[in-house]
PDB file of N, CA and C in Angstrom:
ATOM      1  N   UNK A   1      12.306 -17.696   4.945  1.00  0.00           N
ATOM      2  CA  UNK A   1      12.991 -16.430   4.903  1.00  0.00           C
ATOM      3  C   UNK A   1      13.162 -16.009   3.448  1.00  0.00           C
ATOM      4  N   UNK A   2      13.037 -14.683   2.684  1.00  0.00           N
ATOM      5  CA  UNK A   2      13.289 -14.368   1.950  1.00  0.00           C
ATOM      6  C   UNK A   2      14.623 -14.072   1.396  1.00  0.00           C
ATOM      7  N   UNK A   3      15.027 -14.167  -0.058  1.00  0.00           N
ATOM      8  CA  UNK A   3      16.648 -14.202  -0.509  1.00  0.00           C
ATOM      9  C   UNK A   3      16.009 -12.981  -1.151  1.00  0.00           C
ATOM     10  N   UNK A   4      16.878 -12.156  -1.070  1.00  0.00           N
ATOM     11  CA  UNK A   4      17.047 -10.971  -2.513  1.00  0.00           C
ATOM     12  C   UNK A   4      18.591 -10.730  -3.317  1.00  0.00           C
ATOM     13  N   UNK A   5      18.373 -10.395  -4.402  1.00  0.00           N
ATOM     14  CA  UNK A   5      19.862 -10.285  -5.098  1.00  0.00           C
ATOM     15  C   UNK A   5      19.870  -8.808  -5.038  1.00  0.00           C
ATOM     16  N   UNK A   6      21.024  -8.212  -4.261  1.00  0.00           N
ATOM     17  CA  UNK A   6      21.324  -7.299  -3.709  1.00  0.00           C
ATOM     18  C   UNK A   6      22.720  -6.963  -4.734  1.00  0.00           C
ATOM     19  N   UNK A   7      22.788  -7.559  -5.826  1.00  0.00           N
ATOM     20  CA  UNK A   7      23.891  -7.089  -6.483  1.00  0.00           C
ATOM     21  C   UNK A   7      23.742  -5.809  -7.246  1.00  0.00           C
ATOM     22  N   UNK A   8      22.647  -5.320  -7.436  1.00  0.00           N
ATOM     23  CA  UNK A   8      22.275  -4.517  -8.099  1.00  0.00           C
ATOM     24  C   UNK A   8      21.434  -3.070  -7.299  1.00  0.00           C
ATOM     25  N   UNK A   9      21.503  -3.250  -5.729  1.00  0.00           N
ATOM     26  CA  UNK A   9      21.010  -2.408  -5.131  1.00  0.00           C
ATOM     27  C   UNK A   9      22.118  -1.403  -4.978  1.00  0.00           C
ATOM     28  N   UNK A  10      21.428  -0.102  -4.517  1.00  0.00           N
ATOM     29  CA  UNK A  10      22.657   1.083  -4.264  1.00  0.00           C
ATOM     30  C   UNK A  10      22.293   1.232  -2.465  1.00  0.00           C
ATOM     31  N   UNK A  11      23.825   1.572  -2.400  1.00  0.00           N
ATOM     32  CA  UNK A  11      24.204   1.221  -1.363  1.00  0.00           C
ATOM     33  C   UNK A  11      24.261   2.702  -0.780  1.00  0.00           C
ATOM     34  N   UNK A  12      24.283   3.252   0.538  1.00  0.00           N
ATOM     35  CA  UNK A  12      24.258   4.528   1.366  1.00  0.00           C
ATOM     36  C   UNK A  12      24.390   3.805   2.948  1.00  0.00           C
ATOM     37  N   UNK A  13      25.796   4.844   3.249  1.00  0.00           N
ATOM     38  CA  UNK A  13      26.252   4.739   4.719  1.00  0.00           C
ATOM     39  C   UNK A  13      25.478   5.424   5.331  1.00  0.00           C
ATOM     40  N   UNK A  14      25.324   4.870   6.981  1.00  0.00           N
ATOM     41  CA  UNK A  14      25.061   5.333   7.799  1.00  0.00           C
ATOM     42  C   UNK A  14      25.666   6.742   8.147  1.00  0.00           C
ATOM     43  N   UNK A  15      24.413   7.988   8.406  1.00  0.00           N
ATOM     44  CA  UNK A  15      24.441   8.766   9.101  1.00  0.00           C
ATOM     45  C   UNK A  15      26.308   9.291  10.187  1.00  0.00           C
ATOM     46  N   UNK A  16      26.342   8.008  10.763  1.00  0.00           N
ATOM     47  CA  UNK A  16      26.819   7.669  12.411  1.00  0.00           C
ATOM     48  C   UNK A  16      28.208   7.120  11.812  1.00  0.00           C
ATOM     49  N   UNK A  17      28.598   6.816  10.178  1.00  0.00           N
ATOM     50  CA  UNK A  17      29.718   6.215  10.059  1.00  0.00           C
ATOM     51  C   UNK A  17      30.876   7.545   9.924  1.00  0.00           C
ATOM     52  N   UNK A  18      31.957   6.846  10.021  1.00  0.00           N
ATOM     53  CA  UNK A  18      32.953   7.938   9.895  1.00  0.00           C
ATOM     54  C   UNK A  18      33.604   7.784   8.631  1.00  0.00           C
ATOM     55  N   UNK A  19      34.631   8.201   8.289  1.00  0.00           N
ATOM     56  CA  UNK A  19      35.653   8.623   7.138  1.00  0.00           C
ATOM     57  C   UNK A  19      36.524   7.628   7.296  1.00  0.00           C
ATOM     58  N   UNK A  20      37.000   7.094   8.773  1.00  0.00           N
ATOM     59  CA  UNK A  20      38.418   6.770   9.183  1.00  0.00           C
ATOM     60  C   UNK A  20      38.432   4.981   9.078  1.00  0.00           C
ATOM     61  N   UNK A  21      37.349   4.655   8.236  1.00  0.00           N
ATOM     62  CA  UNK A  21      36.746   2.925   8.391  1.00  0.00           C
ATOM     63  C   UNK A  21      36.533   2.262   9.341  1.00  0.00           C
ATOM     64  N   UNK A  22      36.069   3.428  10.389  1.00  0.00           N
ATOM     65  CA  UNK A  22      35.309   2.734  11.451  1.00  0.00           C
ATOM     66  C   UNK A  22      33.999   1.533  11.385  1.00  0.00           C
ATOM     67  N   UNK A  23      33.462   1.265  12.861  1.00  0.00           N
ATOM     68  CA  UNK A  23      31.971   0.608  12.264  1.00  0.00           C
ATOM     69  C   UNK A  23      31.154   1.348  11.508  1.00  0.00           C
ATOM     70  N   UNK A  24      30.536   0.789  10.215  1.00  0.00           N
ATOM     71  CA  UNK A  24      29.749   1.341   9.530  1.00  0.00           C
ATOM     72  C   UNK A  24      28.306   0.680   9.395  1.00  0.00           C
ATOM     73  N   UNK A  25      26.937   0.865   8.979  1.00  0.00           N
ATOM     74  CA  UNK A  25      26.047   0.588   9.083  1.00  0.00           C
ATOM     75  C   UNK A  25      25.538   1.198   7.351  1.00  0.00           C
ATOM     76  N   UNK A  26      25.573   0.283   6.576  1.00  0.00           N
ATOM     77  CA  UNK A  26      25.116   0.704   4.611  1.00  0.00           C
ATOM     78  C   UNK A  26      23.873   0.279   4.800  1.00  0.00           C
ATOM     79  N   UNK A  27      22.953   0.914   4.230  1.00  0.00           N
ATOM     80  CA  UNK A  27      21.588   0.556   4.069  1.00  0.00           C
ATOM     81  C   UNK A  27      21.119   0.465   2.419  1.00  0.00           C
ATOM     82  N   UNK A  28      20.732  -0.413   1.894  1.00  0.00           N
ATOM     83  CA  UNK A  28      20.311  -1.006   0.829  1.00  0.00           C
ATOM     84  C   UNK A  28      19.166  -0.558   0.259  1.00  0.00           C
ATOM     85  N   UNK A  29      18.777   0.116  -0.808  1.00  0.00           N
ATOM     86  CA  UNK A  29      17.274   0.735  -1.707  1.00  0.00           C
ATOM     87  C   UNK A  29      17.434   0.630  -3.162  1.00  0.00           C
ATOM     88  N   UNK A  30      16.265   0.428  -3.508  1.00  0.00           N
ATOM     89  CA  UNK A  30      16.233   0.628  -5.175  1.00  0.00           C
ATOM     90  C   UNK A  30      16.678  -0.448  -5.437  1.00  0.00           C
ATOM     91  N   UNK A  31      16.261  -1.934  -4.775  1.00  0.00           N
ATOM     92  CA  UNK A  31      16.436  -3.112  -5.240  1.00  0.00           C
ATOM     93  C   UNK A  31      15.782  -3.969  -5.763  1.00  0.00           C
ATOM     94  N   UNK A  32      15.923  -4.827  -7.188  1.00  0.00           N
ATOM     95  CA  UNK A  32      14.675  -5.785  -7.206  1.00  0.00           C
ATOM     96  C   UNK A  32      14.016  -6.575  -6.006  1.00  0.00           C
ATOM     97  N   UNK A  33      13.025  -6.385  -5.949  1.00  0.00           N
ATOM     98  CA  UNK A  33      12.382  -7.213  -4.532  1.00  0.00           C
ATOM     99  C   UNK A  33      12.420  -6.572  -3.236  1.00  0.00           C
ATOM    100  N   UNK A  34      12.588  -4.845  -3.906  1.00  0.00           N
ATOM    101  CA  UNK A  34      12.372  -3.962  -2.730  1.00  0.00           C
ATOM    102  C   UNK A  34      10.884  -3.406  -2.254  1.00  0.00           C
ATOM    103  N   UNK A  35      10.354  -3.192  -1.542  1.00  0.00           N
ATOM    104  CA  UNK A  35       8.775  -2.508  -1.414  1.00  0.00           C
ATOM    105  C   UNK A  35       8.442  -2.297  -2.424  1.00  0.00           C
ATOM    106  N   UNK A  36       7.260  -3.024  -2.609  1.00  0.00           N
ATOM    107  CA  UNK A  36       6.697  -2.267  -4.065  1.00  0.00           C
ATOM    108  C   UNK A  36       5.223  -1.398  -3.214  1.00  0.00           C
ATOM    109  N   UNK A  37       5.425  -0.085  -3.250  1.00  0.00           N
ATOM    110  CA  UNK A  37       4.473   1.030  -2.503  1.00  0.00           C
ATOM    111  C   UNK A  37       3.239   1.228  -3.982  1.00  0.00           C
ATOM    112  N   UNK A  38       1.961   1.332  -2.283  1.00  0.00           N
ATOM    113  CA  UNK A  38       0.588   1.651  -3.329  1.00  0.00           C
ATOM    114  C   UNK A  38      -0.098   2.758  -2.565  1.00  0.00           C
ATOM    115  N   UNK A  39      -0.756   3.808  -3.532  1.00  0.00           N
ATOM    116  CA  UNK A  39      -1.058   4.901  -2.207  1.00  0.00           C
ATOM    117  C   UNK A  39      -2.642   4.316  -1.598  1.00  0.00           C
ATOM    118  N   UNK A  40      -2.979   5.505  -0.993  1.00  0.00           N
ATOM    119  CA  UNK A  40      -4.041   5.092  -0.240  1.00  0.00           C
ATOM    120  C   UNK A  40      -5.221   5.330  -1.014  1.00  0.00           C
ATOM    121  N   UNK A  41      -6.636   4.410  -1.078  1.00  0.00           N
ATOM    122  CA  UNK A  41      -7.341   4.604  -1.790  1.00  0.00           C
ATOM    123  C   UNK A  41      -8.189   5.684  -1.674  1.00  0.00           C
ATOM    124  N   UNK A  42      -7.907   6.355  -0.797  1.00  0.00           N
ATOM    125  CA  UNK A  42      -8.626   7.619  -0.324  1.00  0.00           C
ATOM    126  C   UNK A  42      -7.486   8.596  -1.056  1.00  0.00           C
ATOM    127  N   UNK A  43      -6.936   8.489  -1.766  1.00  0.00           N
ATOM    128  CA  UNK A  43      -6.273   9.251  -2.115  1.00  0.00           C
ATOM    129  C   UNK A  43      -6.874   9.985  -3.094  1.00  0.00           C
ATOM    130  N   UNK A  44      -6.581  11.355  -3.510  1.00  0.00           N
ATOM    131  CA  UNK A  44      -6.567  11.587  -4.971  1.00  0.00           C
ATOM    132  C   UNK A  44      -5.937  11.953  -6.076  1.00  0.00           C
ATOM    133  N   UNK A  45      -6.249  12.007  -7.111  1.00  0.00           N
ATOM    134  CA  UNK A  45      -5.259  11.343  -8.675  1.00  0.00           C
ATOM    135  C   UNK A  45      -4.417  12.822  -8.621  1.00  0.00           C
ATOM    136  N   UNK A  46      -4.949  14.220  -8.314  1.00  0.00           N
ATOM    137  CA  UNK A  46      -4.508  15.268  -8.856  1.00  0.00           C
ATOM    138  C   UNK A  46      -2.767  15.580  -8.457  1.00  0.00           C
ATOM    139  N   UNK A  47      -2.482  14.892  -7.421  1.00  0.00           N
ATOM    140  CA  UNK A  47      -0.877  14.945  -7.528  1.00  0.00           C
ATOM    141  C   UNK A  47      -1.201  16.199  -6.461  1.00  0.00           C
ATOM    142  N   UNK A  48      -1.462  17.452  -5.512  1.00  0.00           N
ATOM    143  CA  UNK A  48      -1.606  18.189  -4.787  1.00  0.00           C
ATOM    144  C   UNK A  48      -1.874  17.196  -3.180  1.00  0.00           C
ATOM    145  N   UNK A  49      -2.503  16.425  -3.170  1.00  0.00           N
ATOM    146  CA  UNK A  49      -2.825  16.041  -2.117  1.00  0.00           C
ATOM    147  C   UNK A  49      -2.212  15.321  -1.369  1.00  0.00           C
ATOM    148  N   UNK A  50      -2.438  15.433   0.298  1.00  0.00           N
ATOM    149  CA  UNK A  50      -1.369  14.193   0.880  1.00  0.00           C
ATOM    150  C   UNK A  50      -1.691  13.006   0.199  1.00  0.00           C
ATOM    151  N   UNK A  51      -0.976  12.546   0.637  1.00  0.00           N
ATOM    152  CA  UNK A  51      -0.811  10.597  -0.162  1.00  0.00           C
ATOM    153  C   UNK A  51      -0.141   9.981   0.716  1.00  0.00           C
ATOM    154  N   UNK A  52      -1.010   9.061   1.878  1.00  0.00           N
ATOM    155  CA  UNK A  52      -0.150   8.129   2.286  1.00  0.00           C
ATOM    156  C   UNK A  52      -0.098   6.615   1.359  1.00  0.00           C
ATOM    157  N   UNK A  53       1.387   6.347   1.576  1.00  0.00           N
ATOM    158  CA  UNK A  53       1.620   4.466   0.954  1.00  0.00           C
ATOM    159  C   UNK A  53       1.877   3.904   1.900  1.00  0.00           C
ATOM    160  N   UNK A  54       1.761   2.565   1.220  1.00  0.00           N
ATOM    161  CA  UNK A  54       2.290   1.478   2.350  1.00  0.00           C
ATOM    162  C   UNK A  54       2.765   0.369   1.500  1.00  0.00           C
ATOM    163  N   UNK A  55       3.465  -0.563   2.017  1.00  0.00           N
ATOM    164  CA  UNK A  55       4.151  -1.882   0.946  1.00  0.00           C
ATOM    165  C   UNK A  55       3.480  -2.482   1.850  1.00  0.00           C
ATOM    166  N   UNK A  56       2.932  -3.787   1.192  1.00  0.00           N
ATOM    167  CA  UNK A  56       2.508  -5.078   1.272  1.00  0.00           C
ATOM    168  C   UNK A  56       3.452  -5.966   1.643  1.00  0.00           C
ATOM    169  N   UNK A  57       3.425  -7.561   1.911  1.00  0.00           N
ATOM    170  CA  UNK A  57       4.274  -8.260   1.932  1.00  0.00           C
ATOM    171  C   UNK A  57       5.542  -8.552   2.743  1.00  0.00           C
ATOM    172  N   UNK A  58       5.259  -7.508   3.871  1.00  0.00           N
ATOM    173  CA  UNK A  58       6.044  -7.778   5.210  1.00  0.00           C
ATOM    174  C   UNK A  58       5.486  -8.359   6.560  1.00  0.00           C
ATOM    175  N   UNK A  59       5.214  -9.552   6.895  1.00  0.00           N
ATOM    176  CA  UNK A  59       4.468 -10.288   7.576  1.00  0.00           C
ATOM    177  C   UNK A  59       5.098  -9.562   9.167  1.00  0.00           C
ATOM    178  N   UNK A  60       4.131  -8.866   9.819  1.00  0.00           N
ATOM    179  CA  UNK A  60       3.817  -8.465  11.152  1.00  0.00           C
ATOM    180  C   UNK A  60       4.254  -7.132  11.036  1.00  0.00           C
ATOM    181  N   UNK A  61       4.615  -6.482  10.099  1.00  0.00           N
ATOM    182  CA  UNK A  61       4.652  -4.632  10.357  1.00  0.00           C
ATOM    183  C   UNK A  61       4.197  -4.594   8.861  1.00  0.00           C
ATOM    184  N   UNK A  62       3.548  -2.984   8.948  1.00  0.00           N
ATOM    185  CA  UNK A  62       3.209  -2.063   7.468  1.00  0.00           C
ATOM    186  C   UNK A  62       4.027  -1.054   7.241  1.00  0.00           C
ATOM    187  N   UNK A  63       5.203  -1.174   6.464  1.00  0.00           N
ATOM    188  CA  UNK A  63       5.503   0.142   6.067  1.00  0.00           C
ATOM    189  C   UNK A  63       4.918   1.361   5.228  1.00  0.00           C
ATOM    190  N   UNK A  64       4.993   3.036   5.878  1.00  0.00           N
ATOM    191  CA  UNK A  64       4.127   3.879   5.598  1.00  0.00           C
ATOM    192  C   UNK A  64       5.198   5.032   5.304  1.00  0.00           C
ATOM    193  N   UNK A  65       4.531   5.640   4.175  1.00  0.00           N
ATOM    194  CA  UNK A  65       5.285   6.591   3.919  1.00  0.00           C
ATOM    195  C   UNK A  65       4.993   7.704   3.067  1.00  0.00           C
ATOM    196  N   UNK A  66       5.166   9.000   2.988  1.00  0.00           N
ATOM    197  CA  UNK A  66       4.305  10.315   2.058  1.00  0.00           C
ATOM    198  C   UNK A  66       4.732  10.156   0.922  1.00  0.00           C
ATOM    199  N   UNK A  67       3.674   9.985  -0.019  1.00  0.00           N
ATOM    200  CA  UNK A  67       4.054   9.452  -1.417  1.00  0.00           C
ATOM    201  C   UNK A  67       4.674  10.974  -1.658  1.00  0.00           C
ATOM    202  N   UNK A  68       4.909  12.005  -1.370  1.00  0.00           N
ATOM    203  CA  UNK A  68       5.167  13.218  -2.022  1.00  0.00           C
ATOM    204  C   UNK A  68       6.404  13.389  -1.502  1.00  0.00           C
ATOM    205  N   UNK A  69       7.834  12.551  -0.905  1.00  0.00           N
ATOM    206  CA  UNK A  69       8.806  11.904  -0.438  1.00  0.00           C
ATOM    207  C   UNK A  69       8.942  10.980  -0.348  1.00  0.00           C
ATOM    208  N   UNK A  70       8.810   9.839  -1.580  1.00  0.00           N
ATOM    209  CA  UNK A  70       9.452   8.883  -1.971  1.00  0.00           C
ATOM    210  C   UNK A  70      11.176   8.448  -0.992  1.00  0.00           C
ATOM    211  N   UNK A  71      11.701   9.184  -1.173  1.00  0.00           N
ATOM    212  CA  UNK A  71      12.951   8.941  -0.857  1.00  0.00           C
ATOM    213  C   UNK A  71      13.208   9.386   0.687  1.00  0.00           C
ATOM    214  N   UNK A  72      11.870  10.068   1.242  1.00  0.00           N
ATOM    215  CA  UNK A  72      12.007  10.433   2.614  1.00  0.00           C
ATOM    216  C   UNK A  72      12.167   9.445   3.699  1.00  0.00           C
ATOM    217  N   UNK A  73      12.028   9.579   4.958  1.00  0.00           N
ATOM    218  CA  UNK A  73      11.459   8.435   5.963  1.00  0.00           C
ATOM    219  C   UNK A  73      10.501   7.585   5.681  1.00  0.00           C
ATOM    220  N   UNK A  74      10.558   6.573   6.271  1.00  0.00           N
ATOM    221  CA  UNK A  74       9.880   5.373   6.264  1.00  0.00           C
ATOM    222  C   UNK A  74       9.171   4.972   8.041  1.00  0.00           C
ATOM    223  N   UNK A  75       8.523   5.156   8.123  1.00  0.00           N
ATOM    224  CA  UNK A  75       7.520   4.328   9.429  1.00  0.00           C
ATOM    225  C   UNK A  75       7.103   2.799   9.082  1.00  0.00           C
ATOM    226  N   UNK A  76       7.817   2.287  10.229  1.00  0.00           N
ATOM    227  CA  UNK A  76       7.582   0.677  10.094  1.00  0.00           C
ATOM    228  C   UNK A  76       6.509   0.796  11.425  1.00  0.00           C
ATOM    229  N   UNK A  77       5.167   0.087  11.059  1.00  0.00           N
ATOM    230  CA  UNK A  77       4.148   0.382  11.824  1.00  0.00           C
ATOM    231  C   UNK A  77       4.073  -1.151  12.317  1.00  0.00           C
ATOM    232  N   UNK A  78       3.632  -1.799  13.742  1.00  0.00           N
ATOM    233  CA  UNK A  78       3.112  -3.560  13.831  1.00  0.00           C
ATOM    234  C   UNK A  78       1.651  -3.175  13.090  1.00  0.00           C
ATOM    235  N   UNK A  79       1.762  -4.699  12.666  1.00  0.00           N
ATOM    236  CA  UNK A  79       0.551  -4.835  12.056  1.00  0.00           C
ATOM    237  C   UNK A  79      -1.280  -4.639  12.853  1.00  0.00           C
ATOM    238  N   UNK A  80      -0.712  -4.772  14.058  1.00  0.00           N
ATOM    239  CA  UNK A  80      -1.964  -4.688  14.958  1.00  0.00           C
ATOM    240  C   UNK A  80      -2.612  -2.862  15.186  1.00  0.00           C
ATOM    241  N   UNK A  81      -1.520  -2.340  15.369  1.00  0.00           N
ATOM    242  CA  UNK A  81      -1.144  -1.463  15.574  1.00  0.00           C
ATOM    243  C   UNK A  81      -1.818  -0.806  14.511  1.00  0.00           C
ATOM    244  N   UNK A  82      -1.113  -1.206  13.211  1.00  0.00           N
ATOM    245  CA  UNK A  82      -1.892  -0.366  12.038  1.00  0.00           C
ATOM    246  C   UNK A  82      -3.602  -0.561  11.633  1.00  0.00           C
ATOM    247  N   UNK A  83      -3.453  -1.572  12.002  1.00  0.00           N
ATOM    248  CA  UNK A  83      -5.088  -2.414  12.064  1.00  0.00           C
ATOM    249  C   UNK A  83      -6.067  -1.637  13.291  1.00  0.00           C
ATOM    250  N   UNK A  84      -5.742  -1.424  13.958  1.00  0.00           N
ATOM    251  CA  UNK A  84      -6.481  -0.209  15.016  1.00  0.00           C
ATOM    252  C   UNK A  84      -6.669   0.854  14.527  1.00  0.00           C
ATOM    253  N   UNK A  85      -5.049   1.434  14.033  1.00  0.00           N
ATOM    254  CA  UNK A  85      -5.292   2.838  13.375  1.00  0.00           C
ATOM    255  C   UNK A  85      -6.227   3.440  12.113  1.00  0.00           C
ATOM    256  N   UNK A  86      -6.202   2.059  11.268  1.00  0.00           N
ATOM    257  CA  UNK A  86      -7.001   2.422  10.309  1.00  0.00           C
ATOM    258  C   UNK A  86      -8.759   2.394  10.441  1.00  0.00           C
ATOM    259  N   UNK A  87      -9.121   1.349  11.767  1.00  0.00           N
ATOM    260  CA  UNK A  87     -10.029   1.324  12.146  1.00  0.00           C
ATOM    261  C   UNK A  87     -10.783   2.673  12.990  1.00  0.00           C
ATOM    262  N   UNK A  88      -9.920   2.995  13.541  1.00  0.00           N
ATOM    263  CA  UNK A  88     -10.391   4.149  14.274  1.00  0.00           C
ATOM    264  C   UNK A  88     -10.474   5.649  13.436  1.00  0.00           C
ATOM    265  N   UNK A  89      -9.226   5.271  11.954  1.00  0.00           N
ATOM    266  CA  UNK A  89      -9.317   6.748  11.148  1.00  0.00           C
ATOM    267  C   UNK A  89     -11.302   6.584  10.467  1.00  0.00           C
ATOM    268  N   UNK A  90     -11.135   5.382  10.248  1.00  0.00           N
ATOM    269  CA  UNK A  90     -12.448   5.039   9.090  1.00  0.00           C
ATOM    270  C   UNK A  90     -13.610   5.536   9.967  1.00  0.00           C
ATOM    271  N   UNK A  91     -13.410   5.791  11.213  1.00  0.00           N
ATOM    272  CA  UNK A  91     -14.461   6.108  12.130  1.00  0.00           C
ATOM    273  C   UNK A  91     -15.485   4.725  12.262  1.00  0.00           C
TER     274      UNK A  91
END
């Protein structure tokens, strides 16, 4: 299992939490040993074009995401799953 030092990550509540210190749900980003994202090699350099990424290094899903929203959603894809998809985009 992986350790990360989370002392230094920034922290953001859940959506769904309240004001009143109810259950809350913080989600963790911008941490050492967080996704390190690479775009797609079909990509191109000019900065106009879609750009999908993905992080490496999560054993049985690919995370995917529009490099042109960094900070947007995230799609956690299974790995099989993505392994089809890319097979069938490549034609």
């Amino acid at each position: 299992m992986r350790k990360y030092d989370l002392s230094s990550a920034r922290w953001r509540k859940s959506s769904y939490s309240d004001d009143n210190g109810g259950d809350c749900v913080e989600v963790a980003c911008d941490f050492v040993g967080a996704a390190q994202w690479r775009k797609s090699t079909y990509s191109g350099g000019g900065g106009g074009e879609s750009c999908v990424e993905v992080a490496d290094g999560f054993p049985g899903v690919v995370p995917v995401r529009d490099s042109k929203t960094p900070d947007g959603p995230v799609m956690v894809i299974g790995s099989a799953a993505w392994t089809e998809f890319t097979r069938a985009v490549a034609g």
